[in-house]
Every structure is written in structure tokens, then in C-alpha cells.
N, C-alpha and C. Protein backbone atom coordinates (compact mmCIF):
# COMPACT_ATOMS: atom_id res chain seq x y z
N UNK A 1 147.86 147.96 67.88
CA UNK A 1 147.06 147.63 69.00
C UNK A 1 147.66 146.45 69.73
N UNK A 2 147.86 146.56 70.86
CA UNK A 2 148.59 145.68 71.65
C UNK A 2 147.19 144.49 71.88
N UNK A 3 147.68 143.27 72.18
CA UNK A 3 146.42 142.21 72.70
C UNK A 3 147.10 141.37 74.04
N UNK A 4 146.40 140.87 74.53
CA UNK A 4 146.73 140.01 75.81
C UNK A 4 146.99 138.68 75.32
N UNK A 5 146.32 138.43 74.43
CA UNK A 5 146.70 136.69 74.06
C UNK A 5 144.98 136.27 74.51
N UNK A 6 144.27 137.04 74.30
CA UNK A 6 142.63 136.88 74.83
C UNK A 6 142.07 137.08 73.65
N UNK A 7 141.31 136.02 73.25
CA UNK A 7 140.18 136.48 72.08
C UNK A 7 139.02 137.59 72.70
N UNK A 8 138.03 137.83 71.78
CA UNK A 8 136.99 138.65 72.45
C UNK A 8 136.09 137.79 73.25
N UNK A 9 135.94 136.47 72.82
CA UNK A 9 134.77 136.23 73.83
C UNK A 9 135.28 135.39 74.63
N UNK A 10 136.85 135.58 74.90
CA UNK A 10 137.08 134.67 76.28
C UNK A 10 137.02 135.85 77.83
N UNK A 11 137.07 134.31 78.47
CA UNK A 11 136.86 135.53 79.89
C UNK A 11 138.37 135.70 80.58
N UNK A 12 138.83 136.62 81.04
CA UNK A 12 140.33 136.33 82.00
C UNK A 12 140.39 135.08 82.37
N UNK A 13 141.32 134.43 82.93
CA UNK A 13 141.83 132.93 83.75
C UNK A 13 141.50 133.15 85.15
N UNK A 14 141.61 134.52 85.40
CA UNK A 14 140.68 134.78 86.99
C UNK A 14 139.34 134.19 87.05
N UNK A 15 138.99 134.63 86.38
CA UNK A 15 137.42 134.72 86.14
C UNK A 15 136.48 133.39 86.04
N UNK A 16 137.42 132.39 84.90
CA UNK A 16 137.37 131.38 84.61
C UNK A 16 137.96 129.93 86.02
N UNK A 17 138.54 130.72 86.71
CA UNK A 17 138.97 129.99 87.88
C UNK A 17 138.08 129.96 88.68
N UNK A 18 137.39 131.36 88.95
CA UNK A 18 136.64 131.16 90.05
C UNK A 18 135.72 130.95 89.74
N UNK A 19 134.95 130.47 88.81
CA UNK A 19 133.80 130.16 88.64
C UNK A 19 133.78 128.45 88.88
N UNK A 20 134.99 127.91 88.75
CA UNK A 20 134.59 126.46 88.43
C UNK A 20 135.33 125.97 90.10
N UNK A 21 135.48 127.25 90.53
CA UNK A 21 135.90 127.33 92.18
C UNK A 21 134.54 127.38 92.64
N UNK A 22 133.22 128.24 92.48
CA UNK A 22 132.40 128.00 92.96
C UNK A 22 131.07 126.92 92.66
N UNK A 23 131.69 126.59 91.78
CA UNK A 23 130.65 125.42 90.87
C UNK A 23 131.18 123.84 91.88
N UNK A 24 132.21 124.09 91.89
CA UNK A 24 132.97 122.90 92.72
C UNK A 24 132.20 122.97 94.24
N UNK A 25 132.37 124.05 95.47
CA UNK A 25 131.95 124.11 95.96
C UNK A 25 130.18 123.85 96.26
N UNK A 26 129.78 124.40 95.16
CA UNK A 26 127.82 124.26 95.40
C UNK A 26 128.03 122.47 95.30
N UNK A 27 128.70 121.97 94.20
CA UNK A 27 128.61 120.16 94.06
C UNK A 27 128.82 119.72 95.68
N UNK A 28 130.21 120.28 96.43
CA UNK A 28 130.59 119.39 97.49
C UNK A 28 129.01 119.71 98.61
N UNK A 29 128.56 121.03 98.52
CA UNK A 29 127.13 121.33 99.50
C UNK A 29 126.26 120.41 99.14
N UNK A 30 125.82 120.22 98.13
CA UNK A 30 124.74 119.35 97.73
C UNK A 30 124.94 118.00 97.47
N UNK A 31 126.08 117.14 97.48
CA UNK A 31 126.57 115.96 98.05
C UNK A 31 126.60 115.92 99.32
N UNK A 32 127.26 116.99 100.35
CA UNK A 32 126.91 117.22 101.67
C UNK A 32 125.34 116.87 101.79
N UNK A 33 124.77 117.68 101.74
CA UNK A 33 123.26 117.74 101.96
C UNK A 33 121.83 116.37 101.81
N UNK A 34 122.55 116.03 100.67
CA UNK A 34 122.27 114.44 100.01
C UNK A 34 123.01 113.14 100.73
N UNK A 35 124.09 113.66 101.66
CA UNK A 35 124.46 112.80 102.24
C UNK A 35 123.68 112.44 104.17
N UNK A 36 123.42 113.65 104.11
CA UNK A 36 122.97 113.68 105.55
C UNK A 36 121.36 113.16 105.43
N UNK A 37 120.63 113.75 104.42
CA UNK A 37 119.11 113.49 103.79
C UNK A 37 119.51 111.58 104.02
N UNK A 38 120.31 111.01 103.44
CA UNK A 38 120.36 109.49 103.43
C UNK A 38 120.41 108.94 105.01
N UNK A 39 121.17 109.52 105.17
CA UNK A 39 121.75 109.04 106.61
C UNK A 39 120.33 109.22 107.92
N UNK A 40 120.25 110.44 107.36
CA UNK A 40 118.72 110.85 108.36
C UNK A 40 117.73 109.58 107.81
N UNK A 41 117.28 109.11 106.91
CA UNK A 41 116.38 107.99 106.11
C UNK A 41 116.78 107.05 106.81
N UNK A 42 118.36 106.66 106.86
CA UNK A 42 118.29 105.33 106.98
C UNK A 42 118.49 105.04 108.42
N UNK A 43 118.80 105.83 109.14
CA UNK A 43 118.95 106.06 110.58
C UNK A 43 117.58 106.03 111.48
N UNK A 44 116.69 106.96 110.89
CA UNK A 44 115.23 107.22 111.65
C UNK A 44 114.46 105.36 111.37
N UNK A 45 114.69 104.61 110.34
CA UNK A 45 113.83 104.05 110.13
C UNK A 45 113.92 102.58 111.45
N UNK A 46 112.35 102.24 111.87
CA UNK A 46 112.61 101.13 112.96
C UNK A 46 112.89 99.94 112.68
N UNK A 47 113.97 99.24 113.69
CA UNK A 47 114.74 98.09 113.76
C UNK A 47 113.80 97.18 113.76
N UNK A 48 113.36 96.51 112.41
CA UNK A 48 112.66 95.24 112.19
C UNK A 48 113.20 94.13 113.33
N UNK A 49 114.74 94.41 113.82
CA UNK A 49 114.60 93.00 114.76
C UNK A 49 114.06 93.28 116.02
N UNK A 50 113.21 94.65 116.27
CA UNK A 50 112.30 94.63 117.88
C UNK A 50 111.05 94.21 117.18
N UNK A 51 110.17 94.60 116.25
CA UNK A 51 108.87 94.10 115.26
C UNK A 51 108.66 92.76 115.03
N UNK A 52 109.84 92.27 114.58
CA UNK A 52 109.51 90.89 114.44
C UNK A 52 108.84 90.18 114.99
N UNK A 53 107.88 89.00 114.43
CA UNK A 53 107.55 88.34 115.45
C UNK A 53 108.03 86.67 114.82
N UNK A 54 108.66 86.31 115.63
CA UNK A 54 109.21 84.43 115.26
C UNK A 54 108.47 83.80 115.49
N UNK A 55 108.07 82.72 114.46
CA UNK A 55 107.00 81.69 115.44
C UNK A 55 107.40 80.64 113.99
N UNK A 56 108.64 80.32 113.75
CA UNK A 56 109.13 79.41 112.20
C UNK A 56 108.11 79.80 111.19
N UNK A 57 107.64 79.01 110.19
CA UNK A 57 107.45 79.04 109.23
C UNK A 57 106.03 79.52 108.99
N UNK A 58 105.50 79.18 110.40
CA UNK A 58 103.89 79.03 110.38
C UNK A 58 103.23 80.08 110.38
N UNK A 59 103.87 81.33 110.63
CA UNK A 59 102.92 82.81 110.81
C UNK A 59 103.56 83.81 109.42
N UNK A 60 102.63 83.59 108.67
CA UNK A 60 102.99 84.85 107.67
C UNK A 60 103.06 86.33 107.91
N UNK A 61 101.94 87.04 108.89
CA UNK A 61 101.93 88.32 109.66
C UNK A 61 101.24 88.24 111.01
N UNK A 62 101.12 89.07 111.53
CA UNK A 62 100.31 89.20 112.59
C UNK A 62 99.85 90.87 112.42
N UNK A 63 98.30 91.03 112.90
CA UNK A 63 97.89 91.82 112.74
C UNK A 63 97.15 92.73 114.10
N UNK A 64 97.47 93.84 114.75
CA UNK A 64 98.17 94.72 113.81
C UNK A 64 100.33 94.81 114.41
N UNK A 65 100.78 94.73 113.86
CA UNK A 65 102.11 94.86 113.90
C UNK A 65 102.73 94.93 114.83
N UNK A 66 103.64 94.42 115.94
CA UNK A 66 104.14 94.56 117.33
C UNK A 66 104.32 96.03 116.70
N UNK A 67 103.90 96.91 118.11
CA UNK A 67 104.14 97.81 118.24
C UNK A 67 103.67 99.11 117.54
N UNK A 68 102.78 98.27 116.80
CA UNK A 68 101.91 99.75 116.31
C UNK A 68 100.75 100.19 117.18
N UNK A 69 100.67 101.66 117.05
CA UNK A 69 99.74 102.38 117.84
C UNK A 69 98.78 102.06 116.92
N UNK A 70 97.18 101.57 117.78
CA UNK A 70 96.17 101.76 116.89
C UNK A 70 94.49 102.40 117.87
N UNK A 71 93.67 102.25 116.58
CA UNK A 71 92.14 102.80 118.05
C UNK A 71 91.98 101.25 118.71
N UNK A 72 90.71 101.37 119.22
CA UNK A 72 90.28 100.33 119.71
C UNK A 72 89.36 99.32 119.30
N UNK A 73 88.82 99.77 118.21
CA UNK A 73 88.12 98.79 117.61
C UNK A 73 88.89 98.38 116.53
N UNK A 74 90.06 98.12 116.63
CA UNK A 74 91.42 97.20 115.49
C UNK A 74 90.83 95.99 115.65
N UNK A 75 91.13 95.55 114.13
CA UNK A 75 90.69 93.95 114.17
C UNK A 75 92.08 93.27 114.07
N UNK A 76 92.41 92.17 115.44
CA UNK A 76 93.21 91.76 116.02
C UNK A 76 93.80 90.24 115.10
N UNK A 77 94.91 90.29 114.49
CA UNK A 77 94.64 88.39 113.81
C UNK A 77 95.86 88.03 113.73
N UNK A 78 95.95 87.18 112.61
CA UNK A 78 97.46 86.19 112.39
C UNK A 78 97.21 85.74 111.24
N UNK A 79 98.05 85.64 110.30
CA UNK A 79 98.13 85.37 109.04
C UNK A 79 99.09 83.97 108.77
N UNK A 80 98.71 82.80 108.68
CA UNK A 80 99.02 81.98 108.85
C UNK A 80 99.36 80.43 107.66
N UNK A 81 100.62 80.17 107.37
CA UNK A 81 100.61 78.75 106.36
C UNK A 81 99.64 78.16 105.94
N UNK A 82 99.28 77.73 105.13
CA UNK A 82 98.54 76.93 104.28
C UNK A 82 98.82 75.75 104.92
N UNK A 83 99.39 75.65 105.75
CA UNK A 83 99.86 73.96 106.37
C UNK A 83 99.65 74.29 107.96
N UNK A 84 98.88 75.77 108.81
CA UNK A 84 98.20 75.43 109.92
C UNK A 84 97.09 76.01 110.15
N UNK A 85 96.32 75.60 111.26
CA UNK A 85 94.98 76.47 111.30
C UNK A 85 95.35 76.83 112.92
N UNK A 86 94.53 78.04 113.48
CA UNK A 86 94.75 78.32 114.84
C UNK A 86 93.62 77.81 115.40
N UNK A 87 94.23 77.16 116.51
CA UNK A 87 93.64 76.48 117.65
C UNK A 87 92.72 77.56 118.69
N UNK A 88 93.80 78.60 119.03
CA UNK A 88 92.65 79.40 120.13
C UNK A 88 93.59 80.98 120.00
N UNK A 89 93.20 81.82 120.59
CA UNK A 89 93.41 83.57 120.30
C UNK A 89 93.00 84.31 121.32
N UNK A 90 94.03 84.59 122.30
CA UNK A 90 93.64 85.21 123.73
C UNK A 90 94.29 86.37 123.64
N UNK A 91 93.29 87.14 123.89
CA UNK A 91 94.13 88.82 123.87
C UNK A 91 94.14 89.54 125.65
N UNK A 92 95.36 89.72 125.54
CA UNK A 92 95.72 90.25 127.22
C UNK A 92 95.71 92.01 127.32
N UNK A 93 94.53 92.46 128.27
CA UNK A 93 94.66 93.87 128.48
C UNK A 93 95.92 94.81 128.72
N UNK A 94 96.69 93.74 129.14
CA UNK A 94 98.36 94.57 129.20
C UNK A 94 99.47 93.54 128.72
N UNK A 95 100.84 94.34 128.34
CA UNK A 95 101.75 93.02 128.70
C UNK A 95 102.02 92.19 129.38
N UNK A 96 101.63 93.00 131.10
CA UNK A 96 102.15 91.85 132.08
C UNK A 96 100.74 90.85 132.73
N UNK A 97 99.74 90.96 132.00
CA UNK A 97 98.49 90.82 132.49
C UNK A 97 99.13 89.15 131.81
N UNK A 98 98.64 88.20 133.14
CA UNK A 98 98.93 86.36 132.92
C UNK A 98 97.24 85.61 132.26
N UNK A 99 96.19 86.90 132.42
CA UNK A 99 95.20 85.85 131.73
C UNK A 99 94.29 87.06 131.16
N UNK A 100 94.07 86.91 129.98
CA UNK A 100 92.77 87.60 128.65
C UNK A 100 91.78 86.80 128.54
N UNK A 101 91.44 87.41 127.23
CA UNK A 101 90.03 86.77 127.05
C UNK A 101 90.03 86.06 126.18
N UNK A 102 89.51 84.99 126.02
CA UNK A 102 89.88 83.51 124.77
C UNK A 102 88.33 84.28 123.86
N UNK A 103 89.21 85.18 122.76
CA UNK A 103 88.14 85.02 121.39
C UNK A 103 88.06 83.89 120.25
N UNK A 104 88.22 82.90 120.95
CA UNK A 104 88.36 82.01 119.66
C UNK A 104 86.99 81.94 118.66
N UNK A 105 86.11 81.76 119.67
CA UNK A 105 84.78 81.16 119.22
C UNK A 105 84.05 82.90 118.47
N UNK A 106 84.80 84.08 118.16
CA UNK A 106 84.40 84.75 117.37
C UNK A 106 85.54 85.45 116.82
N UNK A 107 86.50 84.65 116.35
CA UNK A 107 87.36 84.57 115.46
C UNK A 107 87.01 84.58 113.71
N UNK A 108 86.85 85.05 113.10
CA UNK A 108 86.67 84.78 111.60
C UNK A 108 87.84 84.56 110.48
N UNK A 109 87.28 83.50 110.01
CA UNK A 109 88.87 82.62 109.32
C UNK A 109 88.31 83.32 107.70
N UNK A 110 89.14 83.68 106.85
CA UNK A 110 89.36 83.71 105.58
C UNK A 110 89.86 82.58 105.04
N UNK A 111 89.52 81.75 104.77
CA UNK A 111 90.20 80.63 103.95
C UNK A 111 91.16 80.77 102.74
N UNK A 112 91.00 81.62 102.18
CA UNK A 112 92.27 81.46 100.76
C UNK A 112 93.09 82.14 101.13
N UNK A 113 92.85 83.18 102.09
CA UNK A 113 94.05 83.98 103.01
C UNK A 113 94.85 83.16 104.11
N UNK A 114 93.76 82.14 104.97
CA UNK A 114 93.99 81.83 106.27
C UNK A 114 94.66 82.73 106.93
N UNK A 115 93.90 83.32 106.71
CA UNK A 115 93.61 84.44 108.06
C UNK A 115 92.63 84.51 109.05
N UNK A 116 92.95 84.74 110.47
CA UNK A 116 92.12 84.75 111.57
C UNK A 116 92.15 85.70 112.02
N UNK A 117 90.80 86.38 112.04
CA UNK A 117 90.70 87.84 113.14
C UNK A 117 89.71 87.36 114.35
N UNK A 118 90.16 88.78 114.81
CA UNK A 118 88.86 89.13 115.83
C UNK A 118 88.18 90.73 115.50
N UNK A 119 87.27 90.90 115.56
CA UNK A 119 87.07 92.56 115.67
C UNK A 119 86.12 92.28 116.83
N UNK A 120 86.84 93.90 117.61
CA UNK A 120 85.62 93.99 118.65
C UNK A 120 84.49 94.41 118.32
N UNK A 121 83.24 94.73 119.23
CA UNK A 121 82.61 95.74 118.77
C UNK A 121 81.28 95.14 120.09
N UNK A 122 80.39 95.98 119.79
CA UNK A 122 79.19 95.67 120.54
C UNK A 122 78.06 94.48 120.66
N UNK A 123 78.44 94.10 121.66
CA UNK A 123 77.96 92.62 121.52
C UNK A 123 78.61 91.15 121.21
N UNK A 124 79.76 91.56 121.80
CA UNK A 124 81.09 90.76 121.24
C UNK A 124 82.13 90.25 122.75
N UNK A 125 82.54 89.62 122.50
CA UNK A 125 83.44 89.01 123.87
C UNK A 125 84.02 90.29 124.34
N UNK A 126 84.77 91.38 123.62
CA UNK A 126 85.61 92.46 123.87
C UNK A 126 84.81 93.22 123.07
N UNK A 127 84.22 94.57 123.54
CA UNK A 127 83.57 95.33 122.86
C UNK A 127 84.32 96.57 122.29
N UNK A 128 86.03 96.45 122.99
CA UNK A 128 87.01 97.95 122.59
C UNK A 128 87.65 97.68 123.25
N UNK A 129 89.35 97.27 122.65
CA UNK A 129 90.61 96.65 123.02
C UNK A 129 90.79 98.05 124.24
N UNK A 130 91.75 97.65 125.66
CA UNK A 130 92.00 98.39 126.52
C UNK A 130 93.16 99.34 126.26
N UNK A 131 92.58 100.20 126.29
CA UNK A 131 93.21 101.57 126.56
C UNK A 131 95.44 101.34 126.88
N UNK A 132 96.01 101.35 126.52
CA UNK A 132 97.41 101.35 126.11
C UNK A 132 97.99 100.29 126.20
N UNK A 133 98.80 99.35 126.56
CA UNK A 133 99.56 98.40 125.73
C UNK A 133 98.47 96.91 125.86
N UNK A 134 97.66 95.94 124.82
CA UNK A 134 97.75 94.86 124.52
C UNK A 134 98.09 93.78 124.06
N UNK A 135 98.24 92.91 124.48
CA UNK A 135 98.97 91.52 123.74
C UNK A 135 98.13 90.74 123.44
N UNK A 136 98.44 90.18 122.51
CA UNK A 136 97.49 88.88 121.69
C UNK A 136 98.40 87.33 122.14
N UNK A 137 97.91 86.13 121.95
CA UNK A 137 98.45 85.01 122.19
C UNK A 137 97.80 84.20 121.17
N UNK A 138 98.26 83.70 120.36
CA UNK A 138 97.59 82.55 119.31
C UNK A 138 98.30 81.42 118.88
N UNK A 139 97.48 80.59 119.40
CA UNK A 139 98.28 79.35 119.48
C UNK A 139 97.53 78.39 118.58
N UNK A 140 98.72 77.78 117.42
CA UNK A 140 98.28 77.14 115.68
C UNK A 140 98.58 75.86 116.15
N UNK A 141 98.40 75.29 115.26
CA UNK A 141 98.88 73.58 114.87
C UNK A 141 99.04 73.36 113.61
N UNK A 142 100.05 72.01 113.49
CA UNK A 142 100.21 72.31 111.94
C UNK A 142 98.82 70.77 111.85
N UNK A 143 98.65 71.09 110.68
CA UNK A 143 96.98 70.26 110.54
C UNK A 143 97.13 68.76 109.94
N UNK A 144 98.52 68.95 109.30
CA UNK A 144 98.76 66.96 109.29
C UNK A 144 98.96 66.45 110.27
N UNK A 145 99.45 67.28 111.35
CA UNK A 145 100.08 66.95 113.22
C UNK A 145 99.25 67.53 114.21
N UNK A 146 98.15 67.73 114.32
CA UNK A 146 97.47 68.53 115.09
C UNK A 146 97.81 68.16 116.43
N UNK A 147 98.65 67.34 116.99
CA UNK A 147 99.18 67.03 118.59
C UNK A 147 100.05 68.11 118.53
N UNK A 148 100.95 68.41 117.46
CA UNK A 148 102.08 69.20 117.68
C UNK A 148 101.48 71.23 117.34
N UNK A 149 101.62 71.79 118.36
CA UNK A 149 101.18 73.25 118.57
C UNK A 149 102.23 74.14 119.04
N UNK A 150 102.10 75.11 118.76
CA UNK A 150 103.30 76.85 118.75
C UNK A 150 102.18 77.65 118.86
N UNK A 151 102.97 78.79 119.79
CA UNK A 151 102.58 80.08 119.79
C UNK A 151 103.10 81.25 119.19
N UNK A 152 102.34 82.10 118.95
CA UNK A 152 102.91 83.45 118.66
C UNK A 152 102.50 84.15 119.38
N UNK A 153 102.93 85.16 120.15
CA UNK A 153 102.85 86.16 121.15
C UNK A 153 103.34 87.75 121.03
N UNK A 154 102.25 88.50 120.98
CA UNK A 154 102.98 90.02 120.29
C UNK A 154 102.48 90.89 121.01
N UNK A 155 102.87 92.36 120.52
CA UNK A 155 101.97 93.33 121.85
C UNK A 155 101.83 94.70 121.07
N UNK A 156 100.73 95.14 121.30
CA UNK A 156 101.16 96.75 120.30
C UNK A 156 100.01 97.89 121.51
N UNK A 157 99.98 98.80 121.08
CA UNK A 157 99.49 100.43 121.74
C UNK A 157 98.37 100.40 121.39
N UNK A 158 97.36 100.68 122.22
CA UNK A 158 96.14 101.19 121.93
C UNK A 158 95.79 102.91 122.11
N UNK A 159 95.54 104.02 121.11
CA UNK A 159 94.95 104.82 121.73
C UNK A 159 93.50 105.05 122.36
């Protein structure tokens, strides 16, 4: 009996080629695929340096987020150092609008947060933030220096 030089349970070298020919291939698709999935992630996500809002050390957040869409009864604030308190909190019906409405005097402070909101609602300085872009204005002091004052100034979407 003649033999090839093949045991019984091997497969031809054809056979054995192309399999680790197509095993190779499915790896480079699904590294492909995993590569674009990343790229799409890290591409779609928004540029924290338009969000930001600067105001040094003194503003921990502002609420709700430059540039987030929200309803109209959002409760409007600033999240603020343990080393200032806010002085006053004027929210402007548009961006380019030069004068809002001073909610200071129904502002509500959280103390272990120092946090300052506003919520609108009925019976309130603003009863339902205006209908598409508002800006807030809140202007702190630091409280060992209360002569010395900063603003923060932001703007987000109303639906």
C-alpha cells in the first residue's frame, strides 16, 4: 500500500493552509471593525473645551451644563468653593438679551453642597425658563474678600 507521508487524521497542507488563511482574515475584519467602533466613540463624543465653563477655582459646576437641551421648569444653579458664596443670579431670555431677571432673592443655597439654585415655577420671579437659548449670570465673592467678585456666565437650550 502506497502512503503520502499523511497520517489518518491529518488534513492535506491545502487544507490546512486555507483554513488559517481564513482564520487570519475574519481576525484582520474584526480588528477592522473594532477599530472603526473606537474611532466612531471617540470622534462623536463633545469637545469639553466648548462646555467648559472658567471662572478659576471658585465654580465647581454649573447647572444645567452649557449647552444642554432641557424643559422649562430646570432648576438653574452653580456649584461653588467652600471659600465663596454668590452674591446675585440673573438669568437672560436669550444669549444676546443685555438684561434678565435678578433671582437672587429666591435662590436656595444648600450649605454642605454650596450650592445655589433657582427653580421656576408658579408664583415665582420666572414661572418657565424661555423657550430656546438661555443664559444665566452669577456673580460670587470669595467670603474672606467679599470686595473682590467674578462671574460665571453660561448658556444652554430650552425645549
Amino acid at each position: 500500500m502506497a502512503t503520502n507521508g499523511q497520517g489518518p487524521d491529518s488534513s492535506p497542507p491545502r487544507l490546512r493552509s486555507g483554513w488559517r488563511i481564513r482564520v487570519g482574515i475574519v481576525a484582520l475584519a474584526l480588528f477592522g471593525i473594532l477599530g472603526f467602533v473606537v474611532a466612531a466613540l471617540v470622534g462623536s463624543g463633545e469637545d469639553e473645551s466648548e462646555r467648559a465653563v472658567t471662572a478659576g477655582p471658585a465654580v465647581d459646576r454649573v447647572i444645567p451644563n452649557p449647552g444642554d437641551e432641557v424643559l422649562q421648569q430646570q432648576r438653574v444653579g452653580v456649584v461653588l468653593d467652600a471659600r465663596y458664596r454668590l452674591s446675585s443670579m440673573v438669568i437672560l431670555p436669550s444669549d444676546n438679551a443685555t438684561e434678565g431677571v435678578d433671582v437672587t432673592s429666591e435662590v436656595e443655597h444648600m450649605e454642605g453642597l454650596n450650592r445655589f439654585e433657582f427653580a421656576p415655577g408658579e408664583g415665582r420671579l420666572i414661572e418657565a425658563l424661555s423657550p430656546d437659548t438661555n443664559c444665566v449670570i452669577a456673580r460670587f465673592v470669595l467670603i474672606a474678600r467679599p470686595d473682590e467678585s467674578d462671574t460665571v456666565r453660561w448658556c444652554f437650550e430650552v425645549s
